[in-house]
C-alpha atoms as a PDB file:
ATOM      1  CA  UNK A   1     -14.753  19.975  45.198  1.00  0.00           C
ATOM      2  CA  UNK A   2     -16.081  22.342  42.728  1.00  0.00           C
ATOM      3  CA  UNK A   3     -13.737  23.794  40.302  1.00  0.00           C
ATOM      4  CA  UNK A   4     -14.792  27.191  38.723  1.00  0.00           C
ATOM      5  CA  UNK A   5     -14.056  27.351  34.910  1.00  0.00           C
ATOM      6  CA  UNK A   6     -14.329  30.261  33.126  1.00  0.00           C
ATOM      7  CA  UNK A   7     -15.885  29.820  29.429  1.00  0.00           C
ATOM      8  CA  UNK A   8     -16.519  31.993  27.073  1.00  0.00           C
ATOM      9  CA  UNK A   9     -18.919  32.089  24.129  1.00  0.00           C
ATOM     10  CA  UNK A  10     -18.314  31.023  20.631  1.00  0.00           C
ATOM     11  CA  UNK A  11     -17.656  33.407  18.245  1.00  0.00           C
ATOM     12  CA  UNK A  12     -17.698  33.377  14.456  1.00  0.00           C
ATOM     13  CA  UNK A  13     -14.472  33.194  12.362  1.00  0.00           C
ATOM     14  CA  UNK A  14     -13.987  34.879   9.323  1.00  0.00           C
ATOM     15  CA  UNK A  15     -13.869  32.210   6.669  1.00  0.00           C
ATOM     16  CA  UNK A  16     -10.762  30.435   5.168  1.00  0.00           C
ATOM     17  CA  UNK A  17      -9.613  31.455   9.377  1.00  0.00           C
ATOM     18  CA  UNK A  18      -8.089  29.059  11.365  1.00  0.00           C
ATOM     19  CA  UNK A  19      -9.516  27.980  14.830  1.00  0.00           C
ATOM     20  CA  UNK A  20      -5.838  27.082  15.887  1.00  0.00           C
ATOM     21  CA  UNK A  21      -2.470  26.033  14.819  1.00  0.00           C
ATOM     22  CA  UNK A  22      -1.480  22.659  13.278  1.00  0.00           C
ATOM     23  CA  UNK A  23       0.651  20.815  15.779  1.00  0.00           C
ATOM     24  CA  UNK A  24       1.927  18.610  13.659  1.00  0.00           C
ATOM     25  CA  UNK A  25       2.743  18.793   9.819  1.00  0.00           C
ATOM     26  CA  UNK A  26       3.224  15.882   6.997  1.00  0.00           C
ATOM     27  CA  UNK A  27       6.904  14.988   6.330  1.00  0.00           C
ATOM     28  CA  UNK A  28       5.817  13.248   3.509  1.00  0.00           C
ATOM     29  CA  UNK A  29       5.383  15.011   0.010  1.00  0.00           C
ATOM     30  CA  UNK A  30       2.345  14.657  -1.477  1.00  0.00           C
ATOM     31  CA  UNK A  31       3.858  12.831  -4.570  1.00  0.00           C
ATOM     32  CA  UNK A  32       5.684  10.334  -1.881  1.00  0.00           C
ATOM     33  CA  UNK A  33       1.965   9.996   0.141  1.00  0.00           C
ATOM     34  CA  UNK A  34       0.703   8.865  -3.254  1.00  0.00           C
ATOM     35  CA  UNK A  35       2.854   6.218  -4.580  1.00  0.00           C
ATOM     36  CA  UNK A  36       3.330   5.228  -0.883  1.00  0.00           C
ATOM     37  CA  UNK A  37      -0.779   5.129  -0.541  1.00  0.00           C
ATOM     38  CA  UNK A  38      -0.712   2.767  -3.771  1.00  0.00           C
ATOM     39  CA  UNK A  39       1.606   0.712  -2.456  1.00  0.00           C
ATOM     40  CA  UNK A  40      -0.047  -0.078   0.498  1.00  0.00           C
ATOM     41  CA  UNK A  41      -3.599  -0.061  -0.802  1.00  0.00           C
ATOM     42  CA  UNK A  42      -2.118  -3.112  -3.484  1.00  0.00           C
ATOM     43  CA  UNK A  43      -1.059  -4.619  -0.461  1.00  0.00           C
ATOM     44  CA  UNK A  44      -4.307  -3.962   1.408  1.00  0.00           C
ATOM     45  CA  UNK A  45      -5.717  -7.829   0.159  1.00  0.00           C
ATOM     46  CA  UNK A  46      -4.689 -10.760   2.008  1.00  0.00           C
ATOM     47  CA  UNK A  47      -4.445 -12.779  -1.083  1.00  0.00           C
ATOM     48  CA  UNK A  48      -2.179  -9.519  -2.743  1.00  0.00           C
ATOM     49  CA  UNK A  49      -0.086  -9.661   0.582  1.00  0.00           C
ATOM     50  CA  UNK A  50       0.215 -13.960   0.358  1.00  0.00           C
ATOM     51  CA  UNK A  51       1.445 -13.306  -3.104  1.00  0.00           C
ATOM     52  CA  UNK A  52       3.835 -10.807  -2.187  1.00  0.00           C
ATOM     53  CA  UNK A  53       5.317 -13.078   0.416  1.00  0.00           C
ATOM     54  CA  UNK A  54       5.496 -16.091  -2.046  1.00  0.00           C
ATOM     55  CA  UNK A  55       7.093 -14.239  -4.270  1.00  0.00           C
ATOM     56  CA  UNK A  56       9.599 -12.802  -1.565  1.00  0.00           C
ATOM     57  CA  UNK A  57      10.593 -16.025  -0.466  1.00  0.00           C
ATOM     58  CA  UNK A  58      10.749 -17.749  -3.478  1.00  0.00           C
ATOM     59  CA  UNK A  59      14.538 -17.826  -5.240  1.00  0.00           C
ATOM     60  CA  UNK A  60      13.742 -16.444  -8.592  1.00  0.00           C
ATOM     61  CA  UNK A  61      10.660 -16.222 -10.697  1.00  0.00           C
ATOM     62  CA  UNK A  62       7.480 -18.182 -10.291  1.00  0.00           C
ATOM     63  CA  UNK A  63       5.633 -19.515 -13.016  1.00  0.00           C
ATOM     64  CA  UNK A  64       1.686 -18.340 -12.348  1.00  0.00           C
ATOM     65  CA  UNK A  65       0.527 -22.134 -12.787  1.00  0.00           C
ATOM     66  CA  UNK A  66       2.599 -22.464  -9.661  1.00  0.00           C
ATOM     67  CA  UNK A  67       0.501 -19.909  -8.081  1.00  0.00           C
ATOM     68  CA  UNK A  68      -3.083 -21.035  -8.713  1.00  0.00           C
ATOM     69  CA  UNK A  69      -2.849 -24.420  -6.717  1.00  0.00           C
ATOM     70  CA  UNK A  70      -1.777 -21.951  -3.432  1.00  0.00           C
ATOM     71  CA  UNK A  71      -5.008 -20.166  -3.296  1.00  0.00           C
ATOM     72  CA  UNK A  72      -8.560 -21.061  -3.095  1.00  0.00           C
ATOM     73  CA  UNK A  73      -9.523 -18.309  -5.870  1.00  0.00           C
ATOM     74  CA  UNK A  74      -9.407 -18.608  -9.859  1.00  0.00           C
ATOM     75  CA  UNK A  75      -6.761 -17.991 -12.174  1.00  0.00           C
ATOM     76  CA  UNK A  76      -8.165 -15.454 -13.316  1.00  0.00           C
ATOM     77  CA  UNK A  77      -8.148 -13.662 -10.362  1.00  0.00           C
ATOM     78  CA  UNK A  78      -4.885 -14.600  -9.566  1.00  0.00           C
ATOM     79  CA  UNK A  79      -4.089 -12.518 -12.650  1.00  0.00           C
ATOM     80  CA  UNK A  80      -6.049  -9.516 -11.630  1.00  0.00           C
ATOM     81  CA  UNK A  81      -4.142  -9.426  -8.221  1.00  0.00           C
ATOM     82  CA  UNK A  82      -1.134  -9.984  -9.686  1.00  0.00           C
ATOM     83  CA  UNK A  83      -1.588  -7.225 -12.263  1.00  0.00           C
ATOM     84  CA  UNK A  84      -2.840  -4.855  -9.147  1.00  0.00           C
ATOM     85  CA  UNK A  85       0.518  -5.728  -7.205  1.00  0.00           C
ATOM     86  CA  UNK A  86       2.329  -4.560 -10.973  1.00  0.00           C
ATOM     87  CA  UNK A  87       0.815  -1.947 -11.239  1.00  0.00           C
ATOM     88  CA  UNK A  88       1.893  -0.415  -8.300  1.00  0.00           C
ATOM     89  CA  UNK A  89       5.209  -0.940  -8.856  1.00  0.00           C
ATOM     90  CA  UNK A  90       5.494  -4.216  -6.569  1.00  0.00           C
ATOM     91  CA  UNK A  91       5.902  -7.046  -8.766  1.00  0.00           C
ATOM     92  CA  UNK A  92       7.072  -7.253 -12.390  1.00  0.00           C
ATOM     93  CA  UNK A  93       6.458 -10.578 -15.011  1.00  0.00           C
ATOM     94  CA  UNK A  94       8.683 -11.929 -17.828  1.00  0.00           C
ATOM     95  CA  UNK A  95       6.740 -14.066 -20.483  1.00  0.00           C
ATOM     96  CA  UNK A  96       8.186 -17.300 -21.734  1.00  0.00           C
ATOM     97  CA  UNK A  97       5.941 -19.056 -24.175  1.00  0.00           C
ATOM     98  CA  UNK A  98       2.444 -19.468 -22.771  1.00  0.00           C
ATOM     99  CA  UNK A  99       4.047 -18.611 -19.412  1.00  0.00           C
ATOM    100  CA  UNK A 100       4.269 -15.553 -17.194  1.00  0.00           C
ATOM    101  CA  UNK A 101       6.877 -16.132 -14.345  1.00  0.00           C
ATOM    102  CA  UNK A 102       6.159 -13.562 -11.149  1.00  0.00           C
ATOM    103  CA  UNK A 103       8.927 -11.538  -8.816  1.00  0.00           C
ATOM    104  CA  UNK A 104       9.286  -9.153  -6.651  1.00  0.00           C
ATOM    105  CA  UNK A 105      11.225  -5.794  -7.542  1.00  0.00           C
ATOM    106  CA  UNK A 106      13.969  -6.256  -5.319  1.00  0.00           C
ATOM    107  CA  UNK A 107      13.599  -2.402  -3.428  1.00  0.00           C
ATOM    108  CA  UNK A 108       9.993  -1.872  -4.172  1.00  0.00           C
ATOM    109  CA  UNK A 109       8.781  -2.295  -0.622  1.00  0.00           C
ATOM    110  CA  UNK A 110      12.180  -0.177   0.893  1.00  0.00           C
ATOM    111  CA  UNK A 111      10.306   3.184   0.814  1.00  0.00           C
ATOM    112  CA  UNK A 112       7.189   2.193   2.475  1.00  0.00           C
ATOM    113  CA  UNK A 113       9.266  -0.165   5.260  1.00  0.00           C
ATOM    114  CA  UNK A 114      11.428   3.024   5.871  1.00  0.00           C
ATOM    115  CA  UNK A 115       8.227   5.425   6.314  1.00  0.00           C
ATOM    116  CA  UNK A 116       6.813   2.581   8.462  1.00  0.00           C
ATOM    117  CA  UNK A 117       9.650   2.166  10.976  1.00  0.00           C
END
C-alpha cells in the first residue's frame, strides 16, 4: 500500500532563527552542571572511583601508605588521583607528620546522587 506524503522544499532561515521549539529544557543551572560535571568527571577513573569507595567504607581516615599496596599503580599517582578527587570537592586530607590520612566529605556525593535518581 502506497501512502502519499506531501513534502515540501527546504527553505532558508534567517540566521540566529530557530527550526523548532526545544522540547525539553535543563533544570540544572549552569553553575550546578559545572561543579556537578567536575564531580563526575573526578569520578570518571576506575582507580578515582576504587578510592572513593575505600575511603567510603573505611571508618575514619586512611593513611595513603595504606592506599598504595591496594592498587597496581605508583604512589605517586596515587597522589595525583587523590589530589584530582580533592580538588573537586570529594575528598579532603589532614597531615600528621610525614603522613597524609584520606576521607571522604561526608555530603560531597549528595548533590550528584540526588540529580542522578
Amino acid at each position: 500500500m502506497a501512502i502519499d506524503l506531501a513534502l515540501t522544499p527546504k527553505q532558508k532561515r534567517r540566521t540566529g532563527e530557530r527550526c523548532c521549539e526545544p522540547v525539553v529544557y535543563p533544570d540544572v543551572a549552569r553553575e550546578d552542571a559545572l561543579r556537578l560535571a567536575e564531580v563526575a568527571k573526578a569520578l570518571g577513573d576506575p582507580v578515582r572511583l576504587q578510592l572513593v569507595d575505600v575511603l567510603r567504607k573505611h571508618a575514619g581516615k586512611v593513611c595513603v601508605c595504606e592506599l598504595v599496596p591496594l592498587f597496581e599503580v605508583s604512589q605517586p599517582t596515587l597522589s595525583h588521583h587523590l589530589k584530582k578527587l580533592r580538588d573537586a570537592g570529594i575528598v579532603d586530607s589532614e597531615r600528621k607528620g610525614l603522613w597524609a590520612y584520606y576521607y571522604v566529605i561526608p555530603d560531597a556525593l549528595k548533590e550528584l546522587s540526588a540529580w542522578l535518581s
